[in-house]
C-alpha atoms as a PDB file:
ATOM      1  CA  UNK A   1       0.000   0.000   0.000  1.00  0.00           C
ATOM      2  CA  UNK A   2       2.606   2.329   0.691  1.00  0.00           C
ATOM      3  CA  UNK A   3       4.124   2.141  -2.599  1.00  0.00           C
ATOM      4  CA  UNK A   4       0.454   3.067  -3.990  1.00  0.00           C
ATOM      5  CA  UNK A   5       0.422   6.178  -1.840  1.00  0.00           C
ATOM      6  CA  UNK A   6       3.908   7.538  -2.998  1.00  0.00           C
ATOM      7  CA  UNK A   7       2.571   6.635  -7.094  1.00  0.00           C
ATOM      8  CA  UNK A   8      -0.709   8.727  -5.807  1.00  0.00           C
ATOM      9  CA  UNK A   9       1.337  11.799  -4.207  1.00  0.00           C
ATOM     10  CA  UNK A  10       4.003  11.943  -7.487  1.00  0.00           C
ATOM     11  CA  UNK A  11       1.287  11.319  -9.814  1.00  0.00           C
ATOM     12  CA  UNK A  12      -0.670  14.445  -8.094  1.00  0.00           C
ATOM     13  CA  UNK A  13       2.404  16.554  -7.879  1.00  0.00           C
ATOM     14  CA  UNK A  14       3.011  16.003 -11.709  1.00  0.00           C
ATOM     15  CA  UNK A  15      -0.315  17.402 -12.401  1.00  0.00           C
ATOM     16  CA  UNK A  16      -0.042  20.332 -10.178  1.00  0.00           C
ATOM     17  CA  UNK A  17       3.685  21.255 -11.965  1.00  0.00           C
ATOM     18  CA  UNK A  18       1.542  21.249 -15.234  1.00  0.00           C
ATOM     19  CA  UNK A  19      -1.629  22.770 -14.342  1.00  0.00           C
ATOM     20  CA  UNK A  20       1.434  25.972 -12.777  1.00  0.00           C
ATOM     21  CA  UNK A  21       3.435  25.329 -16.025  1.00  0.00           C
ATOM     22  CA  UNK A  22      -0.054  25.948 -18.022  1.00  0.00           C
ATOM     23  CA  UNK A  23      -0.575  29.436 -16.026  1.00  0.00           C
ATOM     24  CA  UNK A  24       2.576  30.506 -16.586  1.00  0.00           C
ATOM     25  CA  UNK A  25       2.340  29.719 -20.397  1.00  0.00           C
ATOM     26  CA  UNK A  26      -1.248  31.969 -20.364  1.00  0.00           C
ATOM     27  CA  UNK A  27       0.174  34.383 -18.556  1.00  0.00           C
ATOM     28  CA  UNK A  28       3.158  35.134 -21.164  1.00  0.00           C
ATOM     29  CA  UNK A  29       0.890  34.580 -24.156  1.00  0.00           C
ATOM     30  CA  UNK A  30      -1.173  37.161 -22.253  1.00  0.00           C
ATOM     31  CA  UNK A  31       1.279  39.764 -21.954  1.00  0.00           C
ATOM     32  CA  UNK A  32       2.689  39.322 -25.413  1.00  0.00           C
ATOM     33  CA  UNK A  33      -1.051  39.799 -27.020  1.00  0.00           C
ATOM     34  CA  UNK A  34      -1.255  42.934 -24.618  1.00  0.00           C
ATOM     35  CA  UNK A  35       1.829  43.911 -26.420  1.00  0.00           C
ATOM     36  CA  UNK A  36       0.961  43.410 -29.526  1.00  0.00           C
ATOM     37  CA  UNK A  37      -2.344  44.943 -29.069  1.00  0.00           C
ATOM     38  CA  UNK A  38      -1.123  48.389 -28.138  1.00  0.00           C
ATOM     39  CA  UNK A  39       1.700  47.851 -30.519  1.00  0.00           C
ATOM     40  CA  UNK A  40      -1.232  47.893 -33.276  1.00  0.00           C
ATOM     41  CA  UNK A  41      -3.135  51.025 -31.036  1.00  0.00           C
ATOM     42  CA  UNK A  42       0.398  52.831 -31.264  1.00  0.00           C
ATOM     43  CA  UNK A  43       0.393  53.011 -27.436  1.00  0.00           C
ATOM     44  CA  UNK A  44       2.977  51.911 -25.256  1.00  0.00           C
ATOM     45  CA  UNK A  45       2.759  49.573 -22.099  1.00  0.00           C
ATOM     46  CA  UNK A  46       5.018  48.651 -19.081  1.00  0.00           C
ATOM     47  CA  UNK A  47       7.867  50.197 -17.949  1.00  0.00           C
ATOM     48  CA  UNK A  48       9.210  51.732 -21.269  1.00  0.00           C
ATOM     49  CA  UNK A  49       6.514  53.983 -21.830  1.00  0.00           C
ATOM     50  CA  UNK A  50       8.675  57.287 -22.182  1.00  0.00           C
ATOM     51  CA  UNK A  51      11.791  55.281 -23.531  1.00  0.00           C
ATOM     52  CA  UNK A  52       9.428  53.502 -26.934  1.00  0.00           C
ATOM     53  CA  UNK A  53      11.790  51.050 -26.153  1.00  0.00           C
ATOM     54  CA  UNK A  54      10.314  47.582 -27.610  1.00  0.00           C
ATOM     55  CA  UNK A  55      12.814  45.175 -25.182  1.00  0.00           C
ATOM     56  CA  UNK A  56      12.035  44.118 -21.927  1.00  0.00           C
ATOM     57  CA  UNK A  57      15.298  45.623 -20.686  1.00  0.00           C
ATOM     58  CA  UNK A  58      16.731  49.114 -20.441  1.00  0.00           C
ATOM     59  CA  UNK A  59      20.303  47.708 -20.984  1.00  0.00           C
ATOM     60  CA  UNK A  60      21.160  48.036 -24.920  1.00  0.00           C
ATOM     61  CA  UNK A  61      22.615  44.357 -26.166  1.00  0.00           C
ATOM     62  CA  UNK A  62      25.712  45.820 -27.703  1.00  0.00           C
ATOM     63  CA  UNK A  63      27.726  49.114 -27.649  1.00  0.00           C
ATOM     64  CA  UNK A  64      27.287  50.863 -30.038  1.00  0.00           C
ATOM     65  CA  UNK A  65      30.507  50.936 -31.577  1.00  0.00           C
ATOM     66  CA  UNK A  66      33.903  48.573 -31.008  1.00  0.00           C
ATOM     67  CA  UNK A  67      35.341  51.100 -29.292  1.00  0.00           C
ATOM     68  CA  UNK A  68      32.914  51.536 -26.353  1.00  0.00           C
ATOM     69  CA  UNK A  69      32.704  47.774 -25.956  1.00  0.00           C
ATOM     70  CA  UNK A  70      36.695  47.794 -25.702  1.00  0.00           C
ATOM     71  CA  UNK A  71      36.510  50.505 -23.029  1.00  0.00           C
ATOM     72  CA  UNK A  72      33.623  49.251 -21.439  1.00  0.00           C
ATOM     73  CA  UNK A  73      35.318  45.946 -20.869  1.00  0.00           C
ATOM     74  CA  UNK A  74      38.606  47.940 -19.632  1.00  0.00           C
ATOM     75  CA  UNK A  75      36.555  49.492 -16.728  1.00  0.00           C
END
């Protein structure tokens, strides 16, 4: 019996990790529609409003020129 109780509890705790993986999928397709949405209004949402940034970061990927990424490594 005890081996029938621990197949019951990892059996429910698989379906709980998918029914919090499922959320978390909605949630992201969510905020991407949201995005797109206001994209298509021409309004921006989130934190970048002022910036019309489109990333989800302030921080740029590169520098801008090689230069600045030499330097920038330097300091």
């Amino acid at each position: 019996m005890y081996e029938y109780e621990i197949q019951r509890y990892r059996s429910a705790d698989l379906i709980r990790r998918g029914a919090e993986a499922r959320l978390a999928r909605e949630a992201v397709l969510a905020r991407r529609a949201a995005r797109r949405a206001a994209r298509r209004t021409g309004r921006r949402t989130g934190r970048h409003e002022a910036s019309g940034t489109e990333s989800h970061t302030p921080h740029h990927r590169r520098h801008r020129s090689a230069r600045s990424a030499r330097s920038a490594r330097a300091a």
